[in-house]
Every structure is written in structure tokens, then in C-alpha cells.
C-alpha atoms as a PDB file:
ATOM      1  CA  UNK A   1      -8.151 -17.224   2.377  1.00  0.00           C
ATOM      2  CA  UNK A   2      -4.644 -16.310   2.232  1.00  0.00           C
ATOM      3  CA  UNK A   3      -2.724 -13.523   0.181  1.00  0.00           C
ATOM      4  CA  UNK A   4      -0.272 -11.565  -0.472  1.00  0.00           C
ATOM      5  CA  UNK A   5       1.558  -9.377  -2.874  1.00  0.00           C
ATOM      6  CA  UNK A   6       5.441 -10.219  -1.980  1.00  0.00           C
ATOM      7  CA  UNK A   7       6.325 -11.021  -6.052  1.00  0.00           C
ATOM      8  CA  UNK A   8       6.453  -7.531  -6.631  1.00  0.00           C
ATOM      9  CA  UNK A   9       9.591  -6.982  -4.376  1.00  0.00           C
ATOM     10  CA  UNK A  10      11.332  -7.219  -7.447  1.00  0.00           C
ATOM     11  CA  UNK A  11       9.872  -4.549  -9.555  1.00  0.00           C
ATOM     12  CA  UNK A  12      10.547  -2.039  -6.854  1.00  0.00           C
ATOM     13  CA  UNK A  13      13.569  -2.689  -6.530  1.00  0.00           C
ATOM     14  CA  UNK A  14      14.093  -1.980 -10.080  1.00  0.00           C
ATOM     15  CA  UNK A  15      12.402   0.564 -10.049  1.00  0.00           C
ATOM     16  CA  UNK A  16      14.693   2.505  -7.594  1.00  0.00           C
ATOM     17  CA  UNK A  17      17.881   0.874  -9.554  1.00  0.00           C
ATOM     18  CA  UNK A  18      16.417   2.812 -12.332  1.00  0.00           C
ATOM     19  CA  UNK A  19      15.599   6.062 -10.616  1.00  0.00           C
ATOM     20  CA  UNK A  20      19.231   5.788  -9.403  1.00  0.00           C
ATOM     21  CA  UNK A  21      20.867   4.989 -12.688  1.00  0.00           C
ATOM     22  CA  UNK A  22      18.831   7.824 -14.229  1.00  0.00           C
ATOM     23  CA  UNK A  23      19.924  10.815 -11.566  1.00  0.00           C
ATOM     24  CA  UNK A  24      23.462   9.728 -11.951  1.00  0.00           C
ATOM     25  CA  UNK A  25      23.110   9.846 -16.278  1.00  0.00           C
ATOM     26  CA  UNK A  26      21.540  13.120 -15.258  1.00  0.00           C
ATOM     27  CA  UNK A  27      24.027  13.920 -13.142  1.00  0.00           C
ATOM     28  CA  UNK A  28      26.991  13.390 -16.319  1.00  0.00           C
ATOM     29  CA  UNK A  29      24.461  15.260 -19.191  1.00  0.00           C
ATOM     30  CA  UNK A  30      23.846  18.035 -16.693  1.00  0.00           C
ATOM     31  CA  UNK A  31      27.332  19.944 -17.962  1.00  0.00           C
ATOM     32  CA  UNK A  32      25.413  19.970 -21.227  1.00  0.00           C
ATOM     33  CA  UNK A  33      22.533  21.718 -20.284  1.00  0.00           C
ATOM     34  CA  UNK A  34      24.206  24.916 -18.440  1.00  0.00           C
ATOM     35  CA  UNK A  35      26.171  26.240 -21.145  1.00  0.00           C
ATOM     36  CA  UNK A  36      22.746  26.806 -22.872  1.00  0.00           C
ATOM     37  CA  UNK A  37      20.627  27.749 -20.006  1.00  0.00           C
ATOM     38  CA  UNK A  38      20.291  31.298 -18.299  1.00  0.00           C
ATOM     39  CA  UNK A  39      20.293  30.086 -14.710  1.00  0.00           C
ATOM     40  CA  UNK A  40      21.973  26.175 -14.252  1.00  0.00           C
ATOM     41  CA  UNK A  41      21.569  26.146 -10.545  1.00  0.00           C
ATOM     42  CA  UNK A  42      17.204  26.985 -11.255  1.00  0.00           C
ATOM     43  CA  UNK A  43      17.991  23.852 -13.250  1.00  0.00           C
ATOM     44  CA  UNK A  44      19.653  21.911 -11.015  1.00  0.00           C
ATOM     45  CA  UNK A  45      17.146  22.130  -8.340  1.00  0.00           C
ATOM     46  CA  UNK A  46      14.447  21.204 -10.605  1.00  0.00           C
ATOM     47  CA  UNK A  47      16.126  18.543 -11.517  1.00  0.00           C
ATOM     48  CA  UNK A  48      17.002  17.073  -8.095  1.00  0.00           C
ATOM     49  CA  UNK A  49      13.393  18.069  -6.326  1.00  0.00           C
ATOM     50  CA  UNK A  50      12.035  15.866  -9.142  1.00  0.00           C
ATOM     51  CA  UNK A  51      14.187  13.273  -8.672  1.00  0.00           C
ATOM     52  CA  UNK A  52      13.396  13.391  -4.801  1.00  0.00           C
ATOM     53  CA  UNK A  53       9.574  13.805  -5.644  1.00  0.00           C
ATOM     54  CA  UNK A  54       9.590  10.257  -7.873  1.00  0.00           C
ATOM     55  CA  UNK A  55      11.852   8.597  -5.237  1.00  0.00           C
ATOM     56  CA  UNK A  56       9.649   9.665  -2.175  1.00  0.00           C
ATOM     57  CA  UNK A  57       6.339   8.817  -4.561  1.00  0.00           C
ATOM     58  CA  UNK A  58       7.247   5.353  -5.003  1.00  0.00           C
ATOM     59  CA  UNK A  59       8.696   4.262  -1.268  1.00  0.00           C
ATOM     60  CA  UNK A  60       4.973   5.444  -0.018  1.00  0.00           C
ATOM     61  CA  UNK A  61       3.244   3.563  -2.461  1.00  0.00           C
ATOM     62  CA  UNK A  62       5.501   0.742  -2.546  1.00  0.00           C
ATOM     63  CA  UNK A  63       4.369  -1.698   0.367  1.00  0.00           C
ATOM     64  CA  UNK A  64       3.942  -5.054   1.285  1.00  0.00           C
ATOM     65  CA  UNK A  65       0.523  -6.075   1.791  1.00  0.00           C
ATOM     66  CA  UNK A  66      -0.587  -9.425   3.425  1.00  0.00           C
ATOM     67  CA  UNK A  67      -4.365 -10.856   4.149  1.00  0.00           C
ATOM     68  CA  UNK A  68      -5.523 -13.747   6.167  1.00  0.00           C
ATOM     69  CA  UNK A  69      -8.780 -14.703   6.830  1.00  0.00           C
ATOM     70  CA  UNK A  70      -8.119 -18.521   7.748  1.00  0.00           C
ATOM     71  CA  UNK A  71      -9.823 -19.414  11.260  1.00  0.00           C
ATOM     72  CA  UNK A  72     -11.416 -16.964  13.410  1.00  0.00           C
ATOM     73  CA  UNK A  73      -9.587 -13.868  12.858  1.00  0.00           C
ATOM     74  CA  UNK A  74      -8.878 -11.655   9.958  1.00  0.00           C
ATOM     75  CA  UNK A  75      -5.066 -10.935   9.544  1.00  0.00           C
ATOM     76  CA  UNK A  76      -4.123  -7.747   7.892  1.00  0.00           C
ATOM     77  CA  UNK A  77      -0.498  -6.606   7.842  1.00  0.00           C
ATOM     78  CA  UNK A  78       0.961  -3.659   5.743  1.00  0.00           C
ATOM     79  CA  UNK A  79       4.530  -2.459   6.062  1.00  0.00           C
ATOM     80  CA  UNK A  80       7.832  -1.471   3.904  1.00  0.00           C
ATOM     81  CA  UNK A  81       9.053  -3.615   0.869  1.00  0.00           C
ATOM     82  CA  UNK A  82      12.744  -2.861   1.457  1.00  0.00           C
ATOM     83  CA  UNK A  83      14.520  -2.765   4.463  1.00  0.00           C
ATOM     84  CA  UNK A  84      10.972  -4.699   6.070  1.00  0.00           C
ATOM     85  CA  UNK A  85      13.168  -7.951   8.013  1.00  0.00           C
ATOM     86  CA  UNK A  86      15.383  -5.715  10.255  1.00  0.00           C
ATOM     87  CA  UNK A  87      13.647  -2.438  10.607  1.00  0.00           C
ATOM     88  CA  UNK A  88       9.980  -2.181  11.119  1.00  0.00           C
ATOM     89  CA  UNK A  89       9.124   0.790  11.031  1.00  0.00           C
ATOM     90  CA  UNK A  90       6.086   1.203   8.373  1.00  0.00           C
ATOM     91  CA  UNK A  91       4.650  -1.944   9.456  1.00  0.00           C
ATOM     92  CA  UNK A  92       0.752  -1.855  10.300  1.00  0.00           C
ATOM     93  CA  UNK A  93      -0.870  -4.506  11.540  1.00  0.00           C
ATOM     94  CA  UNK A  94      -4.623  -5.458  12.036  1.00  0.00           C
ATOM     95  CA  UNK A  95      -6.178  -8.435  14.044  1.00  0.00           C
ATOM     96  CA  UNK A  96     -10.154  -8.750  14.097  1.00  0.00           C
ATOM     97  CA  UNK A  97     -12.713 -11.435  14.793  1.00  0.00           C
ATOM     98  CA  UNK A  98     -14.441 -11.812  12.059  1.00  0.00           C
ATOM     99  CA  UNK A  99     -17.818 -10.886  13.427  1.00  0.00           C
ATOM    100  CA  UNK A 100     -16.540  -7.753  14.398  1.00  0.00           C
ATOM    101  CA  UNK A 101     -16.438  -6.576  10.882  1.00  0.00           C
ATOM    102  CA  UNK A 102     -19.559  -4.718   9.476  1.00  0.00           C
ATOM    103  CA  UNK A 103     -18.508  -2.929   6.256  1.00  0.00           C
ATOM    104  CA  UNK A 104     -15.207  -2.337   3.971  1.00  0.00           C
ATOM    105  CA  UNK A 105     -14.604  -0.380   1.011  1.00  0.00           C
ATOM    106  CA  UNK A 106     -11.704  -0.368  -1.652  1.00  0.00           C
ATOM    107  CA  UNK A 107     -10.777   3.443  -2.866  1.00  0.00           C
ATOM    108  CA  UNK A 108      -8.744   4.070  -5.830  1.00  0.00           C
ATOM    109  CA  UNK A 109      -6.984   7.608  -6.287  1.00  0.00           C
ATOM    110  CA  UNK A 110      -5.114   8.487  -9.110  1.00  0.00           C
ATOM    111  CA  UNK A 111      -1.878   6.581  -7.865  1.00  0.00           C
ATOM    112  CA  UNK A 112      -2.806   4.747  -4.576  1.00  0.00           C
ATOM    113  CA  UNK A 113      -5.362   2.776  -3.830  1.00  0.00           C
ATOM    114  CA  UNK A 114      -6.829   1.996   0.117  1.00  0.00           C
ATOM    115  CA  UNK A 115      -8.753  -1.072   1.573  1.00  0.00           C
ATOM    116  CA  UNK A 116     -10.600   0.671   4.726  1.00  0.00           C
ATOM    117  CA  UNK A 117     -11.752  -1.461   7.414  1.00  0.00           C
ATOM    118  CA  UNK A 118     -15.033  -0.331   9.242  1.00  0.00           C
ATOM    119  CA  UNK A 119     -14.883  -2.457  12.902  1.00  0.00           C
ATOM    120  CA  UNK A 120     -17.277  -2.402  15.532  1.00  0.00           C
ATOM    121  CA  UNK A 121     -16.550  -4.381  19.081  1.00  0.00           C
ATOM    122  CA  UNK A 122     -19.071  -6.035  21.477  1.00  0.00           C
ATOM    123  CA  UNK A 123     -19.191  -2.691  23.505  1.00  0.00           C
ATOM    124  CA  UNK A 124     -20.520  -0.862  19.728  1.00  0.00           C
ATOM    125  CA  UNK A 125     -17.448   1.120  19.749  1.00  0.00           C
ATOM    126  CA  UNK A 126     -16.381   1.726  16.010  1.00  0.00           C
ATOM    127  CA  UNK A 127     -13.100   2.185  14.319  1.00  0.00           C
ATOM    128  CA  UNK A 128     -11.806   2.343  10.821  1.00  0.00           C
ATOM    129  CA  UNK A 129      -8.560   1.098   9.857  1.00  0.00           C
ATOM    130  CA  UNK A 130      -7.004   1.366   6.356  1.00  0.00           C
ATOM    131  CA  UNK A 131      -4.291   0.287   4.158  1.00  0.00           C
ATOM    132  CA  UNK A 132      -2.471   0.353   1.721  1.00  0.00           C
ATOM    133  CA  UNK A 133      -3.343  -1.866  -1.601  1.00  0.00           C
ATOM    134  CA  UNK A 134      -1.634  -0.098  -4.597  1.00  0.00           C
ATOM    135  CA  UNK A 135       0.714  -2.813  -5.284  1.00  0.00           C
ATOM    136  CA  UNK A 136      -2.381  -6.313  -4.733  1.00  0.00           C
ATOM    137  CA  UNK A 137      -3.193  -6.644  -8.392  1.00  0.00           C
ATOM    138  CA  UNK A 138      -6.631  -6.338  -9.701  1.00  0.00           C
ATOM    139  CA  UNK A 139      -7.181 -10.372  -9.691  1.00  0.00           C
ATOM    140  CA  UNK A 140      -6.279 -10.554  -5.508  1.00  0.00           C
ATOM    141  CA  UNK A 141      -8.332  -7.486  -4.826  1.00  0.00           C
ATOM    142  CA  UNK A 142     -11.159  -9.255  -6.170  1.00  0.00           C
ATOM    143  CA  UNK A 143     -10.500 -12.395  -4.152  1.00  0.00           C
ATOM    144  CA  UNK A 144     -10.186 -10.454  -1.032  1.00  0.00           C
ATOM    145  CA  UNK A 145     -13.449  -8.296  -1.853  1.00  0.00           C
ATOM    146  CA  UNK A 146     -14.979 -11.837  -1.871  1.00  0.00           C
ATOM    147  CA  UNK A 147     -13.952 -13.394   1.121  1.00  0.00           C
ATOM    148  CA  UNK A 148     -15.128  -9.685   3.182  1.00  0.00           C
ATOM    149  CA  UNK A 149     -18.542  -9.863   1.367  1.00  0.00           C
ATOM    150  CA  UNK A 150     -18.854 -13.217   2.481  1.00  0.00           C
ATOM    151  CA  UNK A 151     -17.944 -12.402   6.466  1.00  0.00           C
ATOM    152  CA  UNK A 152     -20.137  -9.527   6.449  1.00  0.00           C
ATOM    153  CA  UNK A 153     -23.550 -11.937   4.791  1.00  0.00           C
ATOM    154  CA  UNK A 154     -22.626 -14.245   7.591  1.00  0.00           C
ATOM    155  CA  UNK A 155     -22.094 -11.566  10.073  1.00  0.00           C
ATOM    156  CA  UNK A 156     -25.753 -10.318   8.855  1.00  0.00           C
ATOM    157  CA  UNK A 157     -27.616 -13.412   8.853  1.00  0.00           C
ATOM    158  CA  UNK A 158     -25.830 -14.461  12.624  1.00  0.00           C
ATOM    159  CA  UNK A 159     -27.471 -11.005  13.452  1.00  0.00           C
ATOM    160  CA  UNK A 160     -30.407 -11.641  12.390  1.00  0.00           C
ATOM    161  CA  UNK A 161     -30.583 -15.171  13.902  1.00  0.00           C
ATOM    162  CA  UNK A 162     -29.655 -13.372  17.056  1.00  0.00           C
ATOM    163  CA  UNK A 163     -32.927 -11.148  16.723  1.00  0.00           C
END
């Protein structure tokens, strides 16, 4: 199975357009608000560390988020929405055999949401590996969910076999 969540490129970049055009309206009413405040520059700085805080918020939750389980490997790439064909830098990638895989789990915090990867190689060393899934909507969560239940019953019953 193959997905991805690249149509909501789009919404994040209107998002920041918006958090842009907002500061800079801001920016204009901002003569308003010091003739009737004690301290403008306490205002000010409110103002802009809340900006920041809503602009840093949404570039770490805004990611790209790709999964491939056709053939013998599981695919799993994460990296940066904008800026993501010339500079790499937030990219995480994850290649697996699929019998290498022996549990996963989907968390959801209050914003963000994680798809951890619980791996565990022919020598029994285990790692977990996680990512980023706030932006997948609910539908291709579910469809991924399925297709890792499904490699872990057949990685159980090969195990078994193998007993």
C-alpha cells in the first residue's frame, strides 16, 4: 500500500500567508493600541513572541509524510513541506523488511500526533523509530494501521511456523 499526505501543501502554505498577512495588519493597528496602554513595548513583545510561537508551532507540525509498504520493504519518509526539493534538512527516512517489524503504535497529543515504529533485526537488537503524522488524515491513518496489523499477523504466524 501506498500513501501519502502531499494535498495538504496547500493549506500550509496558507496558513503562513495568513500568519504573515495578520503580523503585518498587526503591525499597522499597533499605533492604536499604545496611546491607550501603560507600557507599548510589554505589548509589542507579546505580540511578536506570539506571532513567533504560532509560526514556529505550525513549521514543526507541518510535514510531509509518505508510506510504502509495496514489495519487501516498508518505506517511511518524513521531512519539511516547504523548502523540501532543494534543502533537506528535516527529512527522515525509514527502510525495514517487513518481518523485522513486531509492534507500532499511533499517539495523539493535543496538537501532534506520532506513528512509532518498534523494529527488531535478525541479531534481536531493537529500535524504535517515530514520526510525524499530524497532517495523514484520519481515513489514511486507518489504512496504514491496516496494512501494519496485517505485517505483524503474518510476521506472527511465520514465527510460529518457524517454531
Amino acid at each position: 500500500m501506498r500513501t501519502n499526505n502531499s494535498k495538504v501543501k496547500n493549506t500550509i502554505i496558507s496558513v503562513y500567508f495568513m500568519l504573515i498577512v495578520l503580523a503585518i495588519t498587526f503591525l499597522f493597528v499597533f499605533r492604536t493600541f499604545t496611546y491607550n496602554v501603560a507600557n507599548p513595548m510589554l505589548l509589542f513583545i507579546g505580540i511578536a513572541l506570539g506571532f513567533a510561537l504560532l509560526f514556529f508551532l505550525v513549521h514543526f507540525v507541518s510535514k510531509f509524510f509518505e508510506y510504502d509498504s509495496d514489495g519487501l520493504k516498508v518505506v517511511i519518509t518524513n521531512r519539511g513541506l516547504l523548502f523540501s526539493d532543494k534543502f533537506n534538512y528535516r527529512e527522515h527516512i525509514l527502510e525495514f523488511d517487513k518481518n523485522e517489524l513486531y509492534a507500532f503504535k499511533f499517539k495523539n497529543y493535543f496538537f501532534y500526533k506520532t506513528l512509532t515504529f518498534y523494529l527488531k533485526n535478525s541479531k534481536g537488537k531493537k529500535t524504535v523509530e517515530t514520526f510525524n503524522t499530524t497532517l495523514v488524515n484520519r481515513r489514511k491513518r486507518r489504512y496504514i494501521r491496516q496494512s501494519l496489523s496485517k505485517i505483524i499477523k503474518a510476521n506472527k504466524k511465520a514465527l510460529q511456523n518457524n517454531e
